[in-house]
N, C-alpha and C. Protein backbone atom coordinates (compact mmCIF):
# COMPACT_ATOMS: atom_id res chain seq x y z
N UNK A 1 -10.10 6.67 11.26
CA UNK A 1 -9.76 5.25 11.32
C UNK A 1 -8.76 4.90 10.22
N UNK A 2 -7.18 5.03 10.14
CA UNK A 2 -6.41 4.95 9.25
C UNK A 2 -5.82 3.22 9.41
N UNK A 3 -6.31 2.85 8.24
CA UNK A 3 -5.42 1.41 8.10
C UNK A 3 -6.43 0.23 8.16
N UNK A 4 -7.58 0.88 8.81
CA UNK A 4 -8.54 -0.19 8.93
C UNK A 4 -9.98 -0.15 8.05
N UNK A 5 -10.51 -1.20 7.71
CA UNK A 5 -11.54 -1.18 6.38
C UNK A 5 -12.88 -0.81 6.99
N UNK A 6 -13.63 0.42 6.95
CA UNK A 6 -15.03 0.17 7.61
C UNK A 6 -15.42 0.80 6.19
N UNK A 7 -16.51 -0.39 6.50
CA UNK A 7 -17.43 -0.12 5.76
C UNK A 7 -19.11 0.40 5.88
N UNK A 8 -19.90 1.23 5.27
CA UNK A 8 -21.02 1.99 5.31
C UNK A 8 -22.12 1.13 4.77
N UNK A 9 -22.78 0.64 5.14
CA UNK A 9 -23.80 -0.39 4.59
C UNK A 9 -25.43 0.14 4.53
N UNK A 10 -25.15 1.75 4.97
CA UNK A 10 -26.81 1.72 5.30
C UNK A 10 -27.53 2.11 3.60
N UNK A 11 -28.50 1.46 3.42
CA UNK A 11 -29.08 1.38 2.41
C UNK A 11 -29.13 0.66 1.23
N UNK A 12 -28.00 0.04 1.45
CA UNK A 12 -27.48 -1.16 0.18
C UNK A 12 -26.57 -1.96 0.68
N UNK A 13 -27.10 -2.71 1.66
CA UNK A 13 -26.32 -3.65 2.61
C UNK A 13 -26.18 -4.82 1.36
N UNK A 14 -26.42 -5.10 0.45
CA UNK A 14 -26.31 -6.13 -0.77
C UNK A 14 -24.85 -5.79 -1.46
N UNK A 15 -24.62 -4.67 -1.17
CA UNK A 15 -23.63 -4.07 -2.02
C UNK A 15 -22.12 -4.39 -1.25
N UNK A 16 -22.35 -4.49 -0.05
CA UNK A 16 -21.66 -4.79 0.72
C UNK A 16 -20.48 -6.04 1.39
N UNK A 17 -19.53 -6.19 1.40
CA UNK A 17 -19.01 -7.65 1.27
C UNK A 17 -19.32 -8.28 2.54
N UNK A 18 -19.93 -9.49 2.38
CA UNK A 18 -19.96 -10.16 4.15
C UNK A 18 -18.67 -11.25 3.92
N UNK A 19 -18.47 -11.29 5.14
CA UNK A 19 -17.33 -12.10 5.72
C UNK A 19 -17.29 -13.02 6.36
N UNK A 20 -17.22 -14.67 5.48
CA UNK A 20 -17.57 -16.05 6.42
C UNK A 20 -15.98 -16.38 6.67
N UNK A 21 -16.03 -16.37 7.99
CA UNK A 21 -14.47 -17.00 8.40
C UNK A 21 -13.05 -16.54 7.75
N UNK A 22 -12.48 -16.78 6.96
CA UNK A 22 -11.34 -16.10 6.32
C UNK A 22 -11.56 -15.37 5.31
N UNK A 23 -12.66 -15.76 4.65
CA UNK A 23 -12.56 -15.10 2.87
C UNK A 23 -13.90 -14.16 3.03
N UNK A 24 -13.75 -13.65 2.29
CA UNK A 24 -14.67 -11.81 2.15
C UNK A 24 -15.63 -12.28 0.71
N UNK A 25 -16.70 -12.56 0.80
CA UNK A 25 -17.36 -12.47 -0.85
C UNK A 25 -18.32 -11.39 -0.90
N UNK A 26 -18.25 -10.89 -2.26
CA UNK A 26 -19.01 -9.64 -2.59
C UNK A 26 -20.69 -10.00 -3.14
N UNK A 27 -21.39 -9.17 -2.82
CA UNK A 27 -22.75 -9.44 -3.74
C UNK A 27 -22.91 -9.14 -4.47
N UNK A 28 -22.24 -8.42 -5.32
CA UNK A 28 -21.57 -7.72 -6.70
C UNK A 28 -20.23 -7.79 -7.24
N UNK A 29 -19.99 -7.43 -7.92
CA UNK A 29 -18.84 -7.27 -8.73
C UNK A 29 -18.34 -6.52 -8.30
N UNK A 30 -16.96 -6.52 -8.22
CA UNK A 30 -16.21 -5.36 -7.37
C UNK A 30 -16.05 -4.27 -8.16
N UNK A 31 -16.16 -4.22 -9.68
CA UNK A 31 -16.32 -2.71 -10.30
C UNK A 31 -17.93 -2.33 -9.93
N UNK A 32 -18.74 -2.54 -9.44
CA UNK A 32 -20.12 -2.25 -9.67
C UNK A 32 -19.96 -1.89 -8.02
N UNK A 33 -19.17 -2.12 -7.31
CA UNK A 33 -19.39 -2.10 -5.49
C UNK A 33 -18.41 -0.64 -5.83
N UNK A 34 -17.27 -0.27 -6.88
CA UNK A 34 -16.58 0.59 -6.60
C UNK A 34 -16.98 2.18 -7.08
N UNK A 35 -17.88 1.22 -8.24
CA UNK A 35 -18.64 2.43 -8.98
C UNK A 35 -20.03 3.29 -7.71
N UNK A 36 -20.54 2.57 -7.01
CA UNK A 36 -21.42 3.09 -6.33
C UNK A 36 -21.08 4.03 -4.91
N UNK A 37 -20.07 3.34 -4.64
CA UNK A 37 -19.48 4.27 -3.40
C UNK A 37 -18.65 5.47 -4.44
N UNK A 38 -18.13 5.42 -5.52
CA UNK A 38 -17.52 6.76 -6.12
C UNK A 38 -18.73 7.67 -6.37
N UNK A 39 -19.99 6.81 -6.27
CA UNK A 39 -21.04 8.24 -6.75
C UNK A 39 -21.55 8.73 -5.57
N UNK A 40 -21.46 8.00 -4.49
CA UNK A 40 -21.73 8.44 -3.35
C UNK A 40 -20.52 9.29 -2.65
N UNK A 41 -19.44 9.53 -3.13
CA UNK A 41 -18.09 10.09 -2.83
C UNK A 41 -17.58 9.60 -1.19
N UNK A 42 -17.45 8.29 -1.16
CA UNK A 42 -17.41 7.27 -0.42
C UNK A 42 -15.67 6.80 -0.45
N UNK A 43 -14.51 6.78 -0.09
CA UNK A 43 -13.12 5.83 -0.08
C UNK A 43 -13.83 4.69 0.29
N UNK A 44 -13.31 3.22 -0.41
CA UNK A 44 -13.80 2.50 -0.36
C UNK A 44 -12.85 1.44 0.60
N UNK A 45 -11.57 2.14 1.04
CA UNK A 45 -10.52 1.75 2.12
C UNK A 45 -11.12 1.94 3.41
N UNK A 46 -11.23 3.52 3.76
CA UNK A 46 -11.67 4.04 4.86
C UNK A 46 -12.71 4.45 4.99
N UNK A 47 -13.45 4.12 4.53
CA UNK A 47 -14.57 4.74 4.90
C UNK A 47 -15.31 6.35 4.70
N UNK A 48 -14.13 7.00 4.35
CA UNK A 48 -14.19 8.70 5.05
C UNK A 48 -14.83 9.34 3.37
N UNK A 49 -15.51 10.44 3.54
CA UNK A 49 -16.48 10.86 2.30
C UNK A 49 -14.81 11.35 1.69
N UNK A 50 -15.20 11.65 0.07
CA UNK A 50 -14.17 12.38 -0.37
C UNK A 50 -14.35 13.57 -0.48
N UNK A 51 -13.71 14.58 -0.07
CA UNK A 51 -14.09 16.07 -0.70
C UNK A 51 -14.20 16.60 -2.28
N UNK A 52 -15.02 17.06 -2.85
CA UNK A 52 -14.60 17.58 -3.85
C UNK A 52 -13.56 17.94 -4.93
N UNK A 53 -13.04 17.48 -5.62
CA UNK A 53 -11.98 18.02 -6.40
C UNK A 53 -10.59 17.14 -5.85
N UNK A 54 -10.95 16.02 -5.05
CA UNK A 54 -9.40 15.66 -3.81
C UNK A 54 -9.38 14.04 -4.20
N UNK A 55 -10.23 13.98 -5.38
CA UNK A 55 -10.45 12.05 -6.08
C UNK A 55 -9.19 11.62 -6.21
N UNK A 56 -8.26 10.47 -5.91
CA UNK A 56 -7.01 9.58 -6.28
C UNK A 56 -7.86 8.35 -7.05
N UNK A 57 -7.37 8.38 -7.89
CA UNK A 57 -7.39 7.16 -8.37
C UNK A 57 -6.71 7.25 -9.88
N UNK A 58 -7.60 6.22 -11.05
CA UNK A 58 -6.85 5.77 -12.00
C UNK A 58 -7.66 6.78 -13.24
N UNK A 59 -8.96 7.24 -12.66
CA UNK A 59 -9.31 8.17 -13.88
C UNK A 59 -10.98 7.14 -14.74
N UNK A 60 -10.48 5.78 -14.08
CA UNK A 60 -11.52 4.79 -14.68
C UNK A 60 -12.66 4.90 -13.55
N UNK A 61 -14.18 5.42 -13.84
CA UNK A 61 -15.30 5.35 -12.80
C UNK A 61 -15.20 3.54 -12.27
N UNK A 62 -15.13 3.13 -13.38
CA UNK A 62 -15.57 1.17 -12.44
C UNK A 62 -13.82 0.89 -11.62
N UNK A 63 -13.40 1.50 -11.56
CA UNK A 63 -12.34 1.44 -10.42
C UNK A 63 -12.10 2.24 -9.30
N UNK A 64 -13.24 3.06 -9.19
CA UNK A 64 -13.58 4.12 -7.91
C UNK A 64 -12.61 4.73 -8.01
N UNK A 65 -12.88 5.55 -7.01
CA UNK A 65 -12.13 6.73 -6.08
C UNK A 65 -11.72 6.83 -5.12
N UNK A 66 -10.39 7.33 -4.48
CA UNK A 66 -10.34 7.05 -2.75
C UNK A 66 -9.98 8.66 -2.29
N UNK A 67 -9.95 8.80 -1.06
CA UNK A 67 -9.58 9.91 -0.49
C UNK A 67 -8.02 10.56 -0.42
N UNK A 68 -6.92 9.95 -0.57
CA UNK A 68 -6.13 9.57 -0.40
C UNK A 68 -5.31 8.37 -1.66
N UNK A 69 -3.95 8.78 -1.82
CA UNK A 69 -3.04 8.17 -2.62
C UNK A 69 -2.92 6.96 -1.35
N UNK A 70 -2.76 6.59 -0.06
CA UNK A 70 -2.25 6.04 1.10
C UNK A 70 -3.74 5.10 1.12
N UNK A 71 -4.73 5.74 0.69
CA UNK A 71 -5.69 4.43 0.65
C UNK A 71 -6.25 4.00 -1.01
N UNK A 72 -5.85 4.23 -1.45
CA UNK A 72 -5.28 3.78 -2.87
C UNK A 72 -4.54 2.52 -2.86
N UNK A 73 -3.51 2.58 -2.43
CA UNK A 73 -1.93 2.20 -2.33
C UNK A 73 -2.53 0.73 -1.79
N UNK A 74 -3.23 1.16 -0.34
CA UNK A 74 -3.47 -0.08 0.77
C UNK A 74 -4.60 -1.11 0.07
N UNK A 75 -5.70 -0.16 -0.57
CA UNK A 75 -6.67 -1.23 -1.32
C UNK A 75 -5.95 -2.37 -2.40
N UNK A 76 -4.76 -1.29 -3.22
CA UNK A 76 -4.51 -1.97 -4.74
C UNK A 76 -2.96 -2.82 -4.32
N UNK A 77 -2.66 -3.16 -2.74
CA UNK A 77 -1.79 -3.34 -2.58
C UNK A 77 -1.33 -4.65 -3.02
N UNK A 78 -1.83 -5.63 -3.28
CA UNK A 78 -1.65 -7.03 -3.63
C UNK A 78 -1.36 -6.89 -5.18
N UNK A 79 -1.96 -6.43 -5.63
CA UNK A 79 -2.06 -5.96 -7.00
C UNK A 79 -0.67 -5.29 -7.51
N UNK A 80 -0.56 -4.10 -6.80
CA UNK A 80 0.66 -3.67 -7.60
C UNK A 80 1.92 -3.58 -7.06
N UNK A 81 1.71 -5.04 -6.06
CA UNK A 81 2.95 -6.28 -5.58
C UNK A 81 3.35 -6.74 -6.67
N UNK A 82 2.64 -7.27 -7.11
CA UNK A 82 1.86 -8.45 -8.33
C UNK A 82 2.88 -7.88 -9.40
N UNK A 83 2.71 -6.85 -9.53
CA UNK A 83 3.12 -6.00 -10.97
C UNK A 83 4.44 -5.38 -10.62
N UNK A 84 4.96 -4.71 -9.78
CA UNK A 84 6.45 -4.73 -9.53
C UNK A 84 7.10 -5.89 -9.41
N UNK A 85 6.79 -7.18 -8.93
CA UNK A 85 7.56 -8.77 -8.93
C UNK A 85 7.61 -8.93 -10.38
N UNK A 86 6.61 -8.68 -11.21
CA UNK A 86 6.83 -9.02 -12.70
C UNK A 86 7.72 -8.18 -13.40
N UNK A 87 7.68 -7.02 -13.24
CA UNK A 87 8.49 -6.06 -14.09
C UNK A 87 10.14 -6.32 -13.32
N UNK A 88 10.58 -6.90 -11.93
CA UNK A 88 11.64 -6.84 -11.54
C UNK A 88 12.38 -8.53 -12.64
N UNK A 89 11.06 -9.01 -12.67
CA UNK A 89 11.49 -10.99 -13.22
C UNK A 89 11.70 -10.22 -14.56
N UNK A 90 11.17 -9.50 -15.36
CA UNK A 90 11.54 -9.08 -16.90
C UNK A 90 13.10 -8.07 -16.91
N UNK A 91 13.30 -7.96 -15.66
CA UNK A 91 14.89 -7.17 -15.96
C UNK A 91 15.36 -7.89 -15.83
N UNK A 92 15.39 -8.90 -14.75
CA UNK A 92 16.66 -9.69 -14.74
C UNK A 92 16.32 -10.78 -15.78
N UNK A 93 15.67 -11.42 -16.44
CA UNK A 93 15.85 -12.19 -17.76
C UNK A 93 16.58 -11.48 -18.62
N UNK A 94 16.75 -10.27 -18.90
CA UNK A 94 16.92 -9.31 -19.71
C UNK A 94 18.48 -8.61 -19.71
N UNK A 95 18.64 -8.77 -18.31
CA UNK A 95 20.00 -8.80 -17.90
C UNK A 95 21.26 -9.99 -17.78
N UNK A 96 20.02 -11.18 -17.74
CA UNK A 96 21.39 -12.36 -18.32
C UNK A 96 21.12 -13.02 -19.92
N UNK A 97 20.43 -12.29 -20.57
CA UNK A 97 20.59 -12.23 -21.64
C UNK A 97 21.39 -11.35 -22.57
């Protein structure tokens, strides 16, 4: 299932985000939802277990693990929008200065 979010709920359906109408709220903290699927070796994009030794991520446990750089990318995608728009606004200040 590439591109789409499933999620695994059996046993800690609390842990899990439910979804009223547009917005997604968590029953946890999203480092504490990311930390538990990394110990379960869980992508927290796709769903799919991780193999052994094949972890992407940042190296930080409360920021999980994914299977894949491509579901990495898709989870942290708003995010490191966020952070290339800023670093492009600090060149060009920098350049008409």
């Amino acid at each position: 299932m590439t591109g789409s979010c499933r999620r695994r709920d059996r046993g800690y359906p609390h842990l899990y985000p439910q979804t009223r109408g547009r917005l997604t709220e968590m029953g946890v903290p999203e480092s504490e939802y990311l930390l538990h699927l990394l110990e379960k070796g869980i992508c927290p994009w796709c769903g799919k277990n991780i193999p052994e030794g094949t972890r992407v991520g940042t190296g930080r446990k409360s920021e999980g693990g994914f299977c894949s750089l491509s579901c990495y990318g898709n989870y942290h995608a708003l995010e490191l929008h966020e952070r290339a728009r800023r670093v492009s606004d600090i060149v060009k200040r920098r350049e008409r200065s």
